[in-house]
C-alpha atoms as a PDB file:
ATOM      1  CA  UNK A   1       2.923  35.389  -5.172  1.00  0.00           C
ATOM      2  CA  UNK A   2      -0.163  34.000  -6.806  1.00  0.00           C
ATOM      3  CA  UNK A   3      -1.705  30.911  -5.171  1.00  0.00           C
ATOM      4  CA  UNK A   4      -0.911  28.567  -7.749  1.00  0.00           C
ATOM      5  CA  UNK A   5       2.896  29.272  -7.633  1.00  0.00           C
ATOM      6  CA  UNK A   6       2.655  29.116  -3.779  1.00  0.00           C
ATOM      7  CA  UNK A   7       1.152  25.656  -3.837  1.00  0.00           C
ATOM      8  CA  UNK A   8       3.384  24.452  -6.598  1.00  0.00           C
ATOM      9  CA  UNK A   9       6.579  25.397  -4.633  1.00  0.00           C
ATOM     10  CA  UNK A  10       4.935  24.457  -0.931  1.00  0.00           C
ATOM     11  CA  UNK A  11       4.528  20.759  -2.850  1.00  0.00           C
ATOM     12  CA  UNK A  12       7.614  20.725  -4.584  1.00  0.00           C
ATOM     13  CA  UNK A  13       9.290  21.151  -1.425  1.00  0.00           C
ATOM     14  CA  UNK A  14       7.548  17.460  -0.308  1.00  0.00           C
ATOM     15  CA  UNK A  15       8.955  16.480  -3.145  1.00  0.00           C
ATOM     16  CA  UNK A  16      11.805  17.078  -2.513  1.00  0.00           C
ATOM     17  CA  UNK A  17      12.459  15.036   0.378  1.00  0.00           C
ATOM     18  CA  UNK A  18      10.205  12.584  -0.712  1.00  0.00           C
ATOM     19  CA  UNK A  19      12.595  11.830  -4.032  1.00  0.00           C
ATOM     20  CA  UNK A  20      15.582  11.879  -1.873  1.00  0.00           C
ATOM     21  CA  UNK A  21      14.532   8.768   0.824  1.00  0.00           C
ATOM     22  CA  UNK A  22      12.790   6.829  -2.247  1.00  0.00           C
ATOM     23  CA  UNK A  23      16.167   7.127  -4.118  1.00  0.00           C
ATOM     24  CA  UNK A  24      18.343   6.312  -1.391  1.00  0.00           C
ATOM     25  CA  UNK A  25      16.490   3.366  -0.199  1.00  0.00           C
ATOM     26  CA  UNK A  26      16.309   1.812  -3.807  1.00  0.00           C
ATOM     27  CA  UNK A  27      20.099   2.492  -3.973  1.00  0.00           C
ATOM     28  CA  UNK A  28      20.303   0.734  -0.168  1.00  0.00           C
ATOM     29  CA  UNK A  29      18.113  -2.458  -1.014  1.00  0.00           C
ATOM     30  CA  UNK A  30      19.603  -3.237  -4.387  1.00  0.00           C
ATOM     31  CA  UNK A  31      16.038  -2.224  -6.428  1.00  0.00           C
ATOM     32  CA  UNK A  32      16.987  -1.775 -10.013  1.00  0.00           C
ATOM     33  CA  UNK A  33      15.502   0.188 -12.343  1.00  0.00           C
ATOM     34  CA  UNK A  34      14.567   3.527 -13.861  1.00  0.00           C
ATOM     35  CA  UNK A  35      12.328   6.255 -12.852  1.00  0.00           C
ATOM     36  CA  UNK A  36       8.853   6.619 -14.603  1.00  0.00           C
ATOM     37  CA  UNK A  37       6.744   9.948 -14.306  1.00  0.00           C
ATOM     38  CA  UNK A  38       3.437   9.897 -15.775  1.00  0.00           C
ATOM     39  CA  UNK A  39       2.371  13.721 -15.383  1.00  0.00           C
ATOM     40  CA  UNK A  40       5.291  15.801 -16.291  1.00  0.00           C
ATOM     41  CA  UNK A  41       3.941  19.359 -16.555  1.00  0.00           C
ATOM     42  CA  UNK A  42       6.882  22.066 -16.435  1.00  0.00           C
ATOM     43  CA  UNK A  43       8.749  20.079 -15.454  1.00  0.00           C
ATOM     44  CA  UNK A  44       8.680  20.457 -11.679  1.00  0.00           C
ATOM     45  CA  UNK A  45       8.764  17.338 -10.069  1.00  0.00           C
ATOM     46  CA  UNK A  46      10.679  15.768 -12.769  1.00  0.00           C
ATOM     47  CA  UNK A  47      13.909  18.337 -11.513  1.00  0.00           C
ATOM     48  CA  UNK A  48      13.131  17.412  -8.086  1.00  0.00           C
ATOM     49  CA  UNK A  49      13.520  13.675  -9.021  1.00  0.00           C
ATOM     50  CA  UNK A  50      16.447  14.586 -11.429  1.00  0.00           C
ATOM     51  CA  UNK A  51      17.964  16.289  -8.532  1.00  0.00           C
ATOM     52  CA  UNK A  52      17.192  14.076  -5.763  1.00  0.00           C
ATOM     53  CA  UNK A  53      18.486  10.827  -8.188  1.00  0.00           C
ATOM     54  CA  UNK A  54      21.938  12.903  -8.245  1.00  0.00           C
ATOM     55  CA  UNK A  55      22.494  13.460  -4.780  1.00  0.00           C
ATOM     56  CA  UNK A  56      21.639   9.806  -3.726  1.00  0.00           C
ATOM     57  CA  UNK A  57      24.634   8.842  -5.800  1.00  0.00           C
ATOM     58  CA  UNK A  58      23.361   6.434  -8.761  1.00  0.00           C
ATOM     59  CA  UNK A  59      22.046   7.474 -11.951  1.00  0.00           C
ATOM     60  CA  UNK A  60      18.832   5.929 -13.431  1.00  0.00           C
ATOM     61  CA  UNK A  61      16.897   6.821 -16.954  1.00  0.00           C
ATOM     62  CA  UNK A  62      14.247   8.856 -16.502  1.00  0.00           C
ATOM     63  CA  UNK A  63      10.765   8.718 -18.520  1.00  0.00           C
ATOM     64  CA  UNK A  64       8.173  11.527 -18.951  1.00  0.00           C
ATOM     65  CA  UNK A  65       5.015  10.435 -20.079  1.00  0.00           C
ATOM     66  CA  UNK A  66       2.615  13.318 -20.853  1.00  0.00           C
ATOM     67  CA  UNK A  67       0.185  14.562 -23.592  1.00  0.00           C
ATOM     68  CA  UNK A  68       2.282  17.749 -23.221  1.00  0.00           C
ATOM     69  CA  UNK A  69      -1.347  19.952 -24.127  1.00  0.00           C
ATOM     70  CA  UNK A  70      -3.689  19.498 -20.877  1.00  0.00           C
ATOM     71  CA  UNK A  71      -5.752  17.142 -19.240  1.00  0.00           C
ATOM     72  CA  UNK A  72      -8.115  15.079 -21.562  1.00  0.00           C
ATOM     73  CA  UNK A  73     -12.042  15.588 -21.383  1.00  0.00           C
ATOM     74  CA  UNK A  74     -13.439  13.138 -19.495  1.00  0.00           C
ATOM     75  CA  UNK A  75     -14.993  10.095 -20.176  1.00  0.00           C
ATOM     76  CA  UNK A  76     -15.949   8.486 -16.676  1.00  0.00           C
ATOM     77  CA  UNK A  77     -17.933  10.126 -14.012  1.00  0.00           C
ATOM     78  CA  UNK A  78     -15.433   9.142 -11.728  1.00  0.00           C
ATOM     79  CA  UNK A  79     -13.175  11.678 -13.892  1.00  0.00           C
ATOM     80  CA  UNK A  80     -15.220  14.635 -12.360  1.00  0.00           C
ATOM     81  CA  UNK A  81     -13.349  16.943  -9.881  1.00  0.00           C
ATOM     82  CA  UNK A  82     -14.033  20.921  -9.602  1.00  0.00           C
ATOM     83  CA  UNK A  83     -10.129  21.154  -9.693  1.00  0.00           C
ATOM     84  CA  UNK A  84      -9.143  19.205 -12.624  1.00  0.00           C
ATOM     85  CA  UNK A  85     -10.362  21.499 -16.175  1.00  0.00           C
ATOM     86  CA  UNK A  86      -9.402  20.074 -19.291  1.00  0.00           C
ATOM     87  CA  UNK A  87      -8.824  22.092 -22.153  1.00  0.00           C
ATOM     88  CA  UNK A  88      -7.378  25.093 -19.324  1.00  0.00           C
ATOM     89  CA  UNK A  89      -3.655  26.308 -19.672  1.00  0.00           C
ATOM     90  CA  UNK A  90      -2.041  24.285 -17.183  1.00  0.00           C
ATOM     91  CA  UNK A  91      -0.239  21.504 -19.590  1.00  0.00           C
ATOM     92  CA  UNK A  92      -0.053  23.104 -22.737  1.00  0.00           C
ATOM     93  CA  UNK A  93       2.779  24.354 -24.381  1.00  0.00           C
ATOM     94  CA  UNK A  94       3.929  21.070 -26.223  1.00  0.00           C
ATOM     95  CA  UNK A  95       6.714  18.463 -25.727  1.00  0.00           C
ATOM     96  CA  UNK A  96       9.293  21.582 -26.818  1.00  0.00           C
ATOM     97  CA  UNK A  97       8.875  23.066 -24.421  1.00  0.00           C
ATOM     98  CA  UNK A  98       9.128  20.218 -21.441  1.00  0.00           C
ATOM     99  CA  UNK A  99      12.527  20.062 -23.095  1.00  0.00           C
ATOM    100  CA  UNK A 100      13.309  23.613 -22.770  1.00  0.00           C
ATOM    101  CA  UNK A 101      12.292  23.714 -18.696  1.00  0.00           C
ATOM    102  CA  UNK A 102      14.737  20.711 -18.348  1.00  0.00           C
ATOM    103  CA  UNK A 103      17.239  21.914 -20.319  1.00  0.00           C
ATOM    104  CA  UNK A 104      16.608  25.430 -17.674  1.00  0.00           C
ATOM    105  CA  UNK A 105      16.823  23.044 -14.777  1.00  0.00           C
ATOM    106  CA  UNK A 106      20.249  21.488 -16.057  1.00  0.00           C
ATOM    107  CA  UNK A 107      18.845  17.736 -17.131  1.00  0.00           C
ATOM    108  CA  UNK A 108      20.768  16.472 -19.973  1.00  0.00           C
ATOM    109  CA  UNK A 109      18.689  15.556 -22.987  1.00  0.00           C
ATOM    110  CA  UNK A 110      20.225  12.398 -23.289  1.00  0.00           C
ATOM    111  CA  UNK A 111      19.006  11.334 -19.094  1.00  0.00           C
ATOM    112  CA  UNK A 112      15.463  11.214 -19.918  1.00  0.00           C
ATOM    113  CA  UNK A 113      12.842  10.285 -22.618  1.00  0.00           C
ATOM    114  CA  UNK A 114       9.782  11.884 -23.174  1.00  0.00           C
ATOM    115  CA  UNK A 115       6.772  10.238 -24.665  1.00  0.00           C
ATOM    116  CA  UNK A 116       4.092  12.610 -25.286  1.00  0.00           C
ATOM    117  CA  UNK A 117       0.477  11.557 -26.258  1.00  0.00           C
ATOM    118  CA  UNK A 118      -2.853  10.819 -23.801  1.00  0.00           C
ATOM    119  CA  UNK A 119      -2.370   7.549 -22.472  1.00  0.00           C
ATOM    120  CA  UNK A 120      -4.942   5.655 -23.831  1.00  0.00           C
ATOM    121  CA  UNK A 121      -2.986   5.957 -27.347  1.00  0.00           C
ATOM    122  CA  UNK A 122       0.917   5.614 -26.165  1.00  0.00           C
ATOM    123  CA  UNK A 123       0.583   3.585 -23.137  1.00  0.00           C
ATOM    124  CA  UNK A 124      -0.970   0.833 -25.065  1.00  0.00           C
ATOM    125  CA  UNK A 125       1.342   0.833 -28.131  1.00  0.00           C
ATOM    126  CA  UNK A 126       4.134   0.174 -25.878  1.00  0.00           C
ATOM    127  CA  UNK A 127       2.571  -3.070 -24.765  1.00  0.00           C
ATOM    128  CA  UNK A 128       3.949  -6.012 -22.280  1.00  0.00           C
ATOM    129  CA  UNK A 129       7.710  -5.903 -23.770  1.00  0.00           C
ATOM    130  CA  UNK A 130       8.145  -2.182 -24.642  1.00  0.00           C
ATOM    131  CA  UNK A 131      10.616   0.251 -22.418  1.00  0.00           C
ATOM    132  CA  UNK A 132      10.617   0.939 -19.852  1.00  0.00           C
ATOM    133  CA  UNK A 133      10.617  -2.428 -18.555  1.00  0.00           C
ATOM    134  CA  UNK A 134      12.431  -2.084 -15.171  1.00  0.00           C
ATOM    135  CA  UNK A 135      11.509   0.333 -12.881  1.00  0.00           C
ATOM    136  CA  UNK A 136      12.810   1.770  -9.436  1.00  0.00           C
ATOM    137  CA  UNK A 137      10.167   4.618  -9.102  1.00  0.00           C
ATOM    138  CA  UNK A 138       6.967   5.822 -10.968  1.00  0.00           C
ATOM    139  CA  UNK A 139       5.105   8.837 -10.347  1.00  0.00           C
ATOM    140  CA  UNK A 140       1.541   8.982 -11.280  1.00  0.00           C
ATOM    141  CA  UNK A 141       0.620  12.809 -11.529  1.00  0.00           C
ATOM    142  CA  UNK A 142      -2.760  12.515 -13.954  1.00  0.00           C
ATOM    143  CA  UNK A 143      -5.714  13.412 -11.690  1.00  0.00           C
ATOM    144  CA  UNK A 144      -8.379  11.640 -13.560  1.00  0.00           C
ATOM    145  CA  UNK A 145      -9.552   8.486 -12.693  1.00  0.00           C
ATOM    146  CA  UNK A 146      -9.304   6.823 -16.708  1.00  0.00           C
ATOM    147  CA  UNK A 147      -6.063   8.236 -16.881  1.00  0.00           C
ATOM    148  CA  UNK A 148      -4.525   6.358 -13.840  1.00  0.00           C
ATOM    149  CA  UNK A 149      -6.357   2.796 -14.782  1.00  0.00           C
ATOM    150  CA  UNK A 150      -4.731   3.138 -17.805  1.00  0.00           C
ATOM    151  CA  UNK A 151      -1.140   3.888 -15.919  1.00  0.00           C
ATOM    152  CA  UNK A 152      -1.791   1.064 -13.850  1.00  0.00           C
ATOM    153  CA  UNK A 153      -2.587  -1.179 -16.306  1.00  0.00           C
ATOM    154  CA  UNK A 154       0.712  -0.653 -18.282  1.00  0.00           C
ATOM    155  CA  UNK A 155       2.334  -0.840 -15.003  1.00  0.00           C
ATOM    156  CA  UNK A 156       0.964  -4.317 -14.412  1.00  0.00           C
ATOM    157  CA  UNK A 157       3.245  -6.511 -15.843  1.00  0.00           C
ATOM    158  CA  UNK A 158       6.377  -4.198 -14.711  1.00  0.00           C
ATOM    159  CA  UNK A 159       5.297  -4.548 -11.073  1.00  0.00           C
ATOM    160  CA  UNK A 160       8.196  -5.827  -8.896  1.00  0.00           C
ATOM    161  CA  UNK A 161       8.772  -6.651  -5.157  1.00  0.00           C
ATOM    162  CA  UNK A 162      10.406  -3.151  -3.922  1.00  0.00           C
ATOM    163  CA  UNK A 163       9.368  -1.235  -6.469  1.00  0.00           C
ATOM    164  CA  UNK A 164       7.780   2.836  -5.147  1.00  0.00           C
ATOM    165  CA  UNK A 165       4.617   3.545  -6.944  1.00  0.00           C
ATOM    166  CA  UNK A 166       3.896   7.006  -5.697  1.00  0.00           C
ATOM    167  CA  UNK A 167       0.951   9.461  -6.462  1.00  0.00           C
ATOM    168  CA  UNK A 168       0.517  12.870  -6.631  1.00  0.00           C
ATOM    169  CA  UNK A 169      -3.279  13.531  -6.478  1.00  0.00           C
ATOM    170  CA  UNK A 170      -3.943  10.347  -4.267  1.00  0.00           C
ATOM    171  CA  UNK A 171      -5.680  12.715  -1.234  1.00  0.00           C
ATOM    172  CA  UNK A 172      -8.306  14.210  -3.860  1.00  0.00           C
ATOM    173  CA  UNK A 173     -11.749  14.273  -3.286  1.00  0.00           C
ATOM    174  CA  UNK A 174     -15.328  15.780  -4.458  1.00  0.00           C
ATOM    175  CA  UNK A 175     -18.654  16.839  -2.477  1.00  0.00           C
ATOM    176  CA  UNK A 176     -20.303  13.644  -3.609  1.00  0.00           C
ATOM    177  CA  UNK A 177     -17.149  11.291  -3.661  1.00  0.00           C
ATOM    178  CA  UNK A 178     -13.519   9.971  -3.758  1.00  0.00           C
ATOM    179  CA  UNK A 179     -11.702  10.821  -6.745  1.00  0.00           C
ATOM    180  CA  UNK A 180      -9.112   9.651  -9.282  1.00  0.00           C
ATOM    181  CA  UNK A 181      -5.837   7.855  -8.545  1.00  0.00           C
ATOM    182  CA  UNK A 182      -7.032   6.610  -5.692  1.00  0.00           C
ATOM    183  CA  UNK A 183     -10.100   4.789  -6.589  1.00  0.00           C
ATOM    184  CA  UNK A 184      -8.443   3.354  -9.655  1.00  0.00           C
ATOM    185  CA  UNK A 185      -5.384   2.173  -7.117  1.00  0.00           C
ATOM    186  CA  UNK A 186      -7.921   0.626  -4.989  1.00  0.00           C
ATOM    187  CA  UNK A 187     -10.003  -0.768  -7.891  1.00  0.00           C
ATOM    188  CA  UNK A 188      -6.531  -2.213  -9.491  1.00  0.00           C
ATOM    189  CA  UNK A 189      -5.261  -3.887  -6.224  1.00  0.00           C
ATOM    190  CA  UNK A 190      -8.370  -5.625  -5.892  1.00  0.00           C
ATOM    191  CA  UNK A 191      -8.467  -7.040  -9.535  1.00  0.00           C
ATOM    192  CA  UNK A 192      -4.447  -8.387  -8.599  1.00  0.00           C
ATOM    193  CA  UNK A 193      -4.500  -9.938  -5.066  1.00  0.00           C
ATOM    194  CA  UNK A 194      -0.869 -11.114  -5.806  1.00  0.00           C
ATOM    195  CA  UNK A 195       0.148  -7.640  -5.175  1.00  0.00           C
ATOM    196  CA  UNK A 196       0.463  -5.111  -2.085  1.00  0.00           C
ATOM    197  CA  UNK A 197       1.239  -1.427  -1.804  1.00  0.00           C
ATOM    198  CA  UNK A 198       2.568  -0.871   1.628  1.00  0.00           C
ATOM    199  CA  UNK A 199       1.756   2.830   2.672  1.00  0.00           C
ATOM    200  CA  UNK A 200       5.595   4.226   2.233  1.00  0.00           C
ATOM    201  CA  UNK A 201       5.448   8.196   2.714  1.00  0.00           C
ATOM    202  CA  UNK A 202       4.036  11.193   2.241  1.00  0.00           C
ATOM    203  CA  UNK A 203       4.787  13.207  -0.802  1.00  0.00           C
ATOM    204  CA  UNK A 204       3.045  16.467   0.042  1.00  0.00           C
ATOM    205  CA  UNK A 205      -0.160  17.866   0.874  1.00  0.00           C
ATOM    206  CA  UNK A 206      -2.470  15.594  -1.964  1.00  0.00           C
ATOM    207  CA  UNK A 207       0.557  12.517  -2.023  1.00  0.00           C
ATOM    208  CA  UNK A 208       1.312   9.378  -0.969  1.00  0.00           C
ATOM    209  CA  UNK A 209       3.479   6.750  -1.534  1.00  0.00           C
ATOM    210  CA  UNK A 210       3.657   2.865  -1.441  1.00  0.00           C
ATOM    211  CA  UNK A 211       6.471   0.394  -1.931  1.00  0.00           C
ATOM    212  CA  UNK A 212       4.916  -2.744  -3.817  1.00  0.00           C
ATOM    213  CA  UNK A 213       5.514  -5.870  -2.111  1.00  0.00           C
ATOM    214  CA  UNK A 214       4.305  -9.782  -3.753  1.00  0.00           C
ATOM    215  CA  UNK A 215       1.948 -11.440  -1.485  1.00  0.00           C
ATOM    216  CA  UNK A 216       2.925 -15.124  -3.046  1.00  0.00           C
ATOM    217  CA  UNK A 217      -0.522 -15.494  -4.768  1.00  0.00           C
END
């Protein structure tokens, strides 16, 4: 087994278990809402999500936002990571063929919507009022730092009490500093004191999850 596979299915397997509790305790305390993934490469944690939702019992839409060809080239220093290679094969393929590894992992076209484009160009568009507007879960899976702030900022206004916000590269780092999701989380939370993210769980080896909760400011 090559060591990308291996870490792929050692991670997959946090996911798995990770999906399953968040789904079950949004079922248990009432949260409404559908499940948002913003990284949706192959597929993979999207059918661990799709799966998980199914076994908790309730059914929720599920949204794949994703350029569908790569990671963008990047336009912050905070960007910078020796892991993260834009322009490399990982991501590429095009939205077809998202739909043809869920169709492979038996997810029905109509449970899901994919959006594909970078971020800055269809997150925007979809502005204050666009779906999805209520939301249980949302995975951020884009590595760079301009990619998250821009996930963050069209999750702003679709923040709720009890909503998960959970990350896949939080735990990423470079010889000089902290990198990507995480510094734009932290950067975020500062700009909006009338929000916390309570450490939740683990996802894997690189995740972490929070459950947002209002502060009343």
């Amino acid at each position: 087994m090559d060591p990308l596979t291996r870490a792929v299915e050692r991670q997959l397997a946090g996911c798995s278990a990770f999906y399953y509790d968040a789904f079950l305790n949004q079922n248990v305390n009432g949260i409404s809402g559908d499940y948002v993934e913003f990284g949706s490469w192959g597929a993979h944690t999207f059918r661990a999500a799709y799966e998980a939702m199914s076994i908790a019992g309730r059914p929720r839409h599920m949204w794949a936002f994703d350029s569908f060809q790569g990671l963008p080239e990047a336009v912050d220093e905070l960007d910078e990571h020796p892991g993260w290679l834009p322009g490399s094969d990982l991501g590429q393929g095009g939205v077809d063929k998202f739909h043809d590894a869920c169709a492979a992992h038996g997810i029905p076209r109509d449970a899901y919507t994919a959006v594909e484009g970078y971020y800055e160009q269809s997150l925007p568009a979809l502005g204050t009022g666009g779906e999805p507007r209520d939301i249980a879960i949302a995975y951020i899976d884009c590595n760079m730092y301009s990619s998250a702030v821009t996930c963050l900022e069209f999750l702003a206004p679709r923040l709720k009490h009890g909503m998960i916000v959970a990350y896949d590269d939080w735990f990423c780092w470079s010889p000089t500093s902290v990198s990507g999701e995480r510094v734009a989380t932290e950067r975020f939370l500062a700009a909006h004191p009338e929000w916390h993210f309570e450490r939740y769980k683990d996802v894997h080896r690189t995740g972490v999850s929070f459950v947002v909760e209002s502060t009343g400011r």
